[in-house]
C-alpha atoms as a PDB file:
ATOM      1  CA  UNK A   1      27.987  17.427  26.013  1.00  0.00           C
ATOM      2  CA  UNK A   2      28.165  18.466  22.509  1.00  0.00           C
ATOM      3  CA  UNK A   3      24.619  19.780  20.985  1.00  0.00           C
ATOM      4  CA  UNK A   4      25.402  20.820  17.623  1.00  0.00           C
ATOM      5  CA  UNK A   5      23.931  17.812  15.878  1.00  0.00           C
ATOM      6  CA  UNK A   6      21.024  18.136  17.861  1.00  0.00           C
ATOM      7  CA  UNK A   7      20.483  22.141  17.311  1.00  0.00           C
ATOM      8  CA  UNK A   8      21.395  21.477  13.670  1.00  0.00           C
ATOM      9  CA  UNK A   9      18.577  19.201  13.293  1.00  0.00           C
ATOM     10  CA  UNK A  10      16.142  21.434  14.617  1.00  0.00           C
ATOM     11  CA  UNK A  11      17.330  23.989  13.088  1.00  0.00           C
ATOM     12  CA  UNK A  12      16.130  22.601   9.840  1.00  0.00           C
ATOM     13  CA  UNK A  13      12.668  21.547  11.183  1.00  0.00           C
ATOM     14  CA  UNK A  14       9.557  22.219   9.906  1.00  0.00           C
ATOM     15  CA  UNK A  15       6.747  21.404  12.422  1.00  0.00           C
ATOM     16  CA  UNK A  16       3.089  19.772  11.625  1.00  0.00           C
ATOM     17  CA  UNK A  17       1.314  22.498  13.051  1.00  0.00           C
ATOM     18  CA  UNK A  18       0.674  25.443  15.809  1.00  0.00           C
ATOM     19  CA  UNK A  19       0.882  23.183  18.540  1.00  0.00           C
ATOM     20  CA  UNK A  20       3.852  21.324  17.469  1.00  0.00           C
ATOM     21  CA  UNK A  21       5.515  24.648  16.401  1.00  0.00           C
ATOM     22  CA  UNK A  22       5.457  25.873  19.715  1.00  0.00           C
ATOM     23  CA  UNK A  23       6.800  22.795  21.142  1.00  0.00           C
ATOM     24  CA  UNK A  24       9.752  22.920  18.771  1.00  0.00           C
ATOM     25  CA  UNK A  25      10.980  26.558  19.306  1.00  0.00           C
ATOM     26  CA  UNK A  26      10.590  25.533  23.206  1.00  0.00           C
ATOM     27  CA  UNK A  27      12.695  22.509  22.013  1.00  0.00           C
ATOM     28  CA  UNK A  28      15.137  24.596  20.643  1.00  0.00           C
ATOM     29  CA  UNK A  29      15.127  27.069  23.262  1.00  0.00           C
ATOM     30  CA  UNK A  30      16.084  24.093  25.905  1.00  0.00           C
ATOM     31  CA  UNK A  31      18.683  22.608  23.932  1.00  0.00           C
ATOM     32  CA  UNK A  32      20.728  25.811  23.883  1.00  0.00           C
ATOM     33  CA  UNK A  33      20.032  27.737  27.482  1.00  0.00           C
ATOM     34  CA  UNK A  34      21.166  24.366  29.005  1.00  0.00           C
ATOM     35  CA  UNK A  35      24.447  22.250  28.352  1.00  0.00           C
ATOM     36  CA  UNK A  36      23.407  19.705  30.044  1.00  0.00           C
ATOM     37  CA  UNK A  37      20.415  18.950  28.140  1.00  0.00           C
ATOM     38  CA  UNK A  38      21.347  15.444  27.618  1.00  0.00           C
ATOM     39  CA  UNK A  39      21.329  14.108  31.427  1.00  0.00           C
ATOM     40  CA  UNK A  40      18.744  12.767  33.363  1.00  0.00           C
ATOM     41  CA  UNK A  41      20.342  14.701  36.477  1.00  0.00           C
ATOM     42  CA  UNK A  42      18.667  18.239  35.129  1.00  0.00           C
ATOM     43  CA  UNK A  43      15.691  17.590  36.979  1.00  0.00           C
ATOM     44  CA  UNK A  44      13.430  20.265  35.208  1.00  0.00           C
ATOM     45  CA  UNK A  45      13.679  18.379  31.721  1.00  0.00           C
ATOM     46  CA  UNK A  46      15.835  16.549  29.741  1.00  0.00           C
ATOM     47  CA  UNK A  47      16.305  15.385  25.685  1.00  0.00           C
ATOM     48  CA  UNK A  48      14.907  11.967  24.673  1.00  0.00           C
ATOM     49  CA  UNK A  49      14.395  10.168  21.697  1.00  0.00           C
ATOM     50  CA  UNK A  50      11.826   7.746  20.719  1.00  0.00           C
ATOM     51  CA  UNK A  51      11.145   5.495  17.740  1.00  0.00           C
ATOM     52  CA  UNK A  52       8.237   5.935  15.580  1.00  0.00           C
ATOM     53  CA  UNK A  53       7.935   2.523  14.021  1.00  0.00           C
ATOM     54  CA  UNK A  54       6.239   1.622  10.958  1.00  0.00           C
ATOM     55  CA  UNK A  55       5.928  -1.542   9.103  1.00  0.00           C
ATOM     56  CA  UNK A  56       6.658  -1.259   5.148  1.00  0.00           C
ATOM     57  CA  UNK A  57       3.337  -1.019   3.776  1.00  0.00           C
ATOM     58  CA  UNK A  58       2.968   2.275   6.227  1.00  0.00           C
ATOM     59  CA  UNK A  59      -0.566   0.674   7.603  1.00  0.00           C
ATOM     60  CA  UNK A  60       0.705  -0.471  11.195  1.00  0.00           C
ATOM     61  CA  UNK A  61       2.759   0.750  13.851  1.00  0.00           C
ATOM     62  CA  UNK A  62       4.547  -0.312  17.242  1.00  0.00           C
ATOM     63  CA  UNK A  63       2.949   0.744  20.500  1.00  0.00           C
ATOM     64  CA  UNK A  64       4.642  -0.030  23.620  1.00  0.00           C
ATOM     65  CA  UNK A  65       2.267  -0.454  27.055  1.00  0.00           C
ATOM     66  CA  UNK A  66       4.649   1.824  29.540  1.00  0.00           C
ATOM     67  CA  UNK A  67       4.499  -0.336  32.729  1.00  0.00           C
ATOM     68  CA  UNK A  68       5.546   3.144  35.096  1.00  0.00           C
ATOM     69  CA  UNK A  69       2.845   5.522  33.293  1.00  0.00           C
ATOM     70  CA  UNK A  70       0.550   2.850  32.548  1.00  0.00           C
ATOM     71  CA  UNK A  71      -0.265   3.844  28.946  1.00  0.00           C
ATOM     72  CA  UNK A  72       0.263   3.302  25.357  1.00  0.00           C
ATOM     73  CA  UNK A  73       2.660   5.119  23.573  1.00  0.00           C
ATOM     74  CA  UNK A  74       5.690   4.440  20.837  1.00  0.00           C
ATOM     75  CA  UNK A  75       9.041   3.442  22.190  1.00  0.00           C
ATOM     76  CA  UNK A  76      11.958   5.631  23.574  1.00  0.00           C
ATOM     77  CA  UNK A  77      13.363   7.156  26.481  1.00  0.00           C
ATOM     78  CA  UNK A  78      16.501   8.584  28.254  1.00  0.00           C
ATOM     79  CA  UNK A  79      19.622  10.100  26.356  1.00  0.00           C
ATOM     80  CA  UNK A  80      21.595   9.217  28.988  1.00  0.00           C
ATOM     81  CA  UNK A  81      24.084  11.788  27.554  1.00  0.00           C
ATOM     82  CA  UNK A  82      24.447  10.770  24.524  1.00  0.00           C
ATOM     83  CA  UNK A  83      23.853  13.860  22.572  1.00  0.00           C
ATOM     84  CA  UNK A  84      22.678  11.746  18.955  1.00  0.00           C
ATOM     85  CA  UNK A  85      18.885  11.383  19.744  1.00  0.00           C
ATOM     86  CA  UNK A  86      18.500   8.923  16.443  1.00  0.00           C
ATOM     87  CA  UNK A  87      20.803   6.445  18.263  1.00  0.00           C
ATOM     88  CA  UNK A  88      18.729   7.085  21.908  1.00  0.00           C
ATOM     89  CA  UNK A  89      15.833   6.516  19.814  1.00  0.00           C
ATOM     90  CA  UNK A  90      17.184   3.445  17.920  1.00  0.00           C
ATOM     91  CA  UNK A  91      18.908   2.060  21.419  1.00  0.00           C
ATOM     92  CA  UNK A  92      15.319   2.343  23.185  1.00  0.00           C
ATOM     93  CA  UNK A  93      13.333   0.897  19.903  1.00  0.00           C
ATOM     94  CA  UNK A  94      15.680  -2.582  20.034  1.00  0.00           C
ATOM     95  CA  UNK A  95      15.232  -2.467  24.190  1.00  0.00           C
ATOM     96  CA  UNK A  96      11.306  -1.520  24.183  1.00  0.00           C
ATOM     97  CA  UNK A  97      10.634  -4.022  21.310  1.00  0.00           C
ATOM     98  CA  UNK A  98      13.452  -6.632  20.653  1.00  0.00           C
ATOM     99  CA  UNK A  99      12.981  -5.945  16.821  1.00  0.00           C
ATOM    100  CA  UNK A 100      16.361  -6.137  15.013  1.00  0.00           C
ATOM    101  CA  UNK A 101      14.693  -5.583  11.692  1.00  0.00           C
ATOM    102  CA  UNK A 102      14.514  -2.056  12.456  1.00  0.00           C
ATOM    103  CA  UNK A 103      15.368   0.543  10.075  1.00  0.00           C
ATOM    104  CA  UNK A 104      16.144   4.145  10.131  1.00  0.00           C
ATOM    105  CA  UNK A 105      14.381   5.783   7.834  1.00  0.00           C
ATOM    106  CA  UNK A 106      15.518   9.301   7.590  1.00  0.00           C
ATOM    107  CA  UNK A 107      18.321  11.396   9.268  1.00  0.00           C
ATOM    108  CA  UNK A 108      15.881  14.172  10.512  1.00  0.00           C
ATOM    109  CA  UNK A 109      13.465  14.142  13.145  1.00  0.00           C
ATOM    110  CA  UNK A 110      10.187  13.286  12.248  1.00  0.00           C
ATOM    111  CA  UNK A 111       7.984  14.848  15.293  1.00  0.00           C
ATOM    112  CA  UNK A 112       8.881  17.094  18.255  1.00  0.00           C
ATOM    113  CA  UNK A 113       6.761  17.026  21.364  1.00  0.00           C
ATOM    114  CA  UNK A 114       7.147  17.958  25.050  1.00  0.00           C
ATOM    115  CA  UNK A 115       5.575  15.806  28.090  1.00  0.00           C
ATOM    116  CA  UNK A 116       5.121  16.349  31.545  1.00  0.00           C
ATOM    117  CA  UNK A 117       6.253  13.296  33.642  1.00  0.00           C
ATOM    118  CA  UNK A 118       4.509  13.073  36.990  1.00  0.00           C
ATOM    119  CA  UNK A 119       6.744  12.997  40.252  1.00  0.00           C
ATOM    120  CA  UNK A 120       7.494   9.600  41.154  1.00  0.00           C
ATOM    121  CA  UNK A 121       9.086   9.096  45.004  1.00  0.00           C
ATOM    122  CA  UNK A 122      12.466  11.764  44.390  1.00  0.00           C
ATOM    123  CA  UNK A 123      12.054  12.411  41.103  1.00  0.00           C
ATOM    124  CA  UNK A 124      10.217  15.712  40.945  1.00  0.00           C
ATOM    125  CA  UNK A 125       8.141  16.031  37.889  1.00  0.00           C
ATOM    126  CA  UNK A 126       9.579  17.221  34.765  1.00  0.00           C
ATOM    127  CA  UNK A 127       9.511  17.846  31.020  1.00  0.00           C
ATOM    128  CA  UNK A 128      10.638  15.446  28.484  1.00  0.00           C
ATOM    129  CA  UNK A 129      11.477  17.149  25.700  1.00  0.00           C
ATOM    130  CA  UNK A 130      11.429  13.874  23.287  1.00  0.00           C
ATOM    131  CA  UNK A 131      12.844  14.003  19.488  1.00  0.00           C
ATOM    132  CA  UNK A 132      11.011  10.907  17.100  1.00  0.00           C
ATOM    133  CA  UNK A 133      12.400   9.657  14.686  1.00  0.00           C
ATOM    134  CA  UNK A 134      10.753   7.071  11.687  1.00  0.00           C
ATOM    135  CA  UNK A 135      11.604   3.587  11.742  1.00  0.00           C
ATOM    136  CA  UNK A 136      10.518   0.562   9.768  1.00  0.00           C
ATOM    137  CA  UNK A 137      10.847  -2.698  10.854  1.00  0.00           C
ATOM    138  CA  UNK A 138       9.232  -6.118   8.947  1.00  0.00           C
ATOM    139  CA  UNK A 139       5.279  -7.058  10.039  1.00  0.00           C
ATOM    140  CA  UNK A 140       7.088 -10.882   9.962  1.00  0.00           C
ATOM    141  CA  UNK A 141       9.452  -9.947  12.918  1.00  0.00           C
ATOM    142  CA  UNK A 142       7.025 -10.404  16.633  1.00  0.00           C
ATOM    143  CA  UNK A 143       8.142  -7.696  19.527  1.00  0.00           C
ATOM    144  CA  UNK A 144       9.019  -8.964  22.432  1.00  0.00           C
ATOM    145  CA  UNK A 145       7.799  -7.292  25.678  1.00  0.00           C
ATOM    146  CA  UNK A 146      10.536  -5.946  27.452  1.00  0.00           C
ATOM    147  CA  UNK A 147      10.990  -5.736  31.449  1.00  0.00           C
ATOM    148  CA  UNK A 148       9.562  -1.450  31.223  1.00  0.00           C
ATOM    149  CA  UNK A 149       6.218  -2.473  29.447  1.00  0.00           C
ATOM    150  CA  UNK A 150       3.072  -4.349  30.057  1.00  0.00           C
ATOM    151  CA  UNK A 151       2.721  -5.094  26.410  1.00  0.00           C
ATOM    152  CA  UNK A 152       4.300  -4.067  23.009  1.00  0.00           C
ATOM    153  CA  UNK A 153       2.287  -5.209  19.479  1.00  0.00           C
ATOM    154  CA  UNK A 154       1.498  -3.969  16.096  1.00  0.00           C
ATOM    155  CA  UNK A 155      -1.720  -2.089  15.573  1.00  0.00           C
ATOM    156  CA  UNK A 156      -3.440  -0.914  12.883  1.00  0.00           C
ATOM    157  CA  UNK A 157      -2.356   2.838  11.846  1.00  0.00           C
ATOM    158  CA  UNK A 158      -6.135   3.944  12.611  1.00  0.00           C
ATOM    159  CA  UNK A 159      -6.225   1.704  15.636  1.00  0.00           C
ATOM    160  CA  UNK A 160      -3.254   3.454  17.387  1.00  0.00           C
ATOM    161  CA  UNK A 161      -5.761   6.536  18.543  1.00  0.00           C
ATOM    162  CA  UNK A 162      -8.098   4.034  20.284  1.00  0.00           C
ATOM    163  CA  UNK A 163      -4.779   3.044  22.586  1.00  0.00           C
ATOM    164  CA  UNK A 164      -3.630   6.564  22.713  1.00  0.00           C
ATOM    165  CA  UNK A 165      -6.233   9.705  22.200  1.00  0.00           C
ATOM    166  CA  UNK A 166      -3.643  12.103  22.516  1.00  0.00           C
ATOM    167  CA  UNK A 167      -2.251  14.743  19.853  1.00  0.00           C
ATOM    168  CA  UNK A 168       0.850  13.893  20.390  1.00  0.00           C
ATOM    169  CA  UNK A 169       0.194  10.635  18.736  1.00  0.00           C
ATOM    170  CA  UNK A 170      -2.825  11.694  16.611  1.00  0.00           C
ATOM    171  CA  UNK A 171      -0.387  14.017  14.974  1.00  0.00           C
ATOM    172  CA  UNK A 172       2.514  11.328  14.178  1.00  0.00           C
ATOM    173  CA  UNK A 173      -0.640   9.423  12.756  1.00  0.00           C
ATOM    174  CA  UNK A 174      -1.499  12.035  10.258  1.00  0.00           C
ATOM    175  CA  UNK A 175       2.059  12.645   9.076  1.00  0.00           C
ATOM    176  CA  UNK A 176       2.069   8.653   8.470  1.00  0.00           C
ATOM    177  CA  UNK A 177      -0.861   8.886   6.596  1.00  0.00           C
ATOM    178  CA  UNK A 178       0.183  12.405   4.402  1.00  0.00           C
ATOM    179  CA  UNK A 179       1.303  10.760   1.428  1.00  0.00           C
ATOM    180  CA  UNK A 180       2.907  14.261   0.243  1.00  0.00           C
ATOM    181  CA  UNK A 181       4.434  14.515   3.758  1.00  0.00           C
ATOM    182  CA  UNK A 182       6.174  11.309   3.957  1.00  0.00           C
ATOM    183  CA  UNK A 183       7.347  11.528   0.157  1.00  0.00           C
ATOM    184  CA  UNK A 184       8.964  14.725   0.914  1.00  0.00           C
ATOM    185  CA  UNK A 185      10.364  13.140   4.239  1.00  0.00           C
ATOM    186  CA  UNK A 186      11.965  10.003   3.114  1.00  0.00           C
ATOM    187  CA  UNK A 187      13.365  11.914   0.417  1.00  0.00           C
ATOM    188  CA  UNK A 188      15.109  14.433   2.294  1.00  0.00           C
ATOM    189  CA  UNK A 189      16.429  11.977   4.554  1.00  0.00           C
END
């Protein structure tokens, strides 16, 4: 599996903060020790990509109810070897949501983070190691819940954190609302 465009892209990163910097340079580290980065089969971790998605006023924001983990969190999932994480994370978005309004909005990553999945009957537990991407899709356009979630809406931007506490999407939050961030980000992409 070709990783070039992936360690290219990372590369080029700039993470949020400590936390986030450490996760990236893990990221990074993963991506090149292991060809096979792409492939569900390497059971200690694997590449995903998921789909930040913001409507075009930048106030609200998709959250998908994971039916297996039984939380909130934003769209995406396997790479299934397919070594372009934007498309994973734009495949997954469409699947997860059934929006077709959807819109890419930069080339670049726009958060790295790593989570531990719990073991589930052979499946041992292991790392995703998920690449987001930005996406807007039109507030007019209703998600549809798909067959892997409980639920899938819009939510406020400052009502995401009361679905999902963690950093990892406290931090996506902030970058949303960093006006000087986003600029910067939309314009490099």
């Amino acid at each position: 599996m070709h990783r070039k465009f992936l360690l290219d892209q990372l590369s080029y990163y700039t993470p949020w903060d400590e936390r986030e910097q450490e996760m990236w340079e893990n990221t990074l580290a993963f991506v090149r020790d292991h060809p096979t980065c792409f492939s569900r089969d390497l059971l200690e971790g694997h590449i995903t990509g998921s789909a930040w998605i913001v409507s075009p006023c930048r106030r609200s924001v998709v959250l998908i109810h994971h039916k297996k983990l039984n939380r909130w969190f934003q769209p995406g999932g396997h790479s299934d070897n397919n070594p372009n994480t934007s498309e994973v994370a734009m495949r997954e978005a469409m699947e997860e949501t059934g929006l077709r309004s959807l819109k890419l909005l930069g080339k670049e990553p726009f958060d790295i983070d790593i989570h531990l999945i719990p073991e589930k009957g052979a499946t041992p537990a292991h790392c995703h190691f998920d690449v987001r991407y930005l996406f807007e899709a039109s507030l007019d356009e209703s998600p549809v819940v798909s067959e892997e979630s409980n639920d899938v809406v819009w939510t406020r931007l400052e009502q995401a954190l009361i679905h999902n506490p963690e950093r990892s999407i406290e931090r996506m939050v902030e970058k949303t609302r960093t006006a000087h961030f986003l600029a910067r980000y939309l314009e490099a992409g």
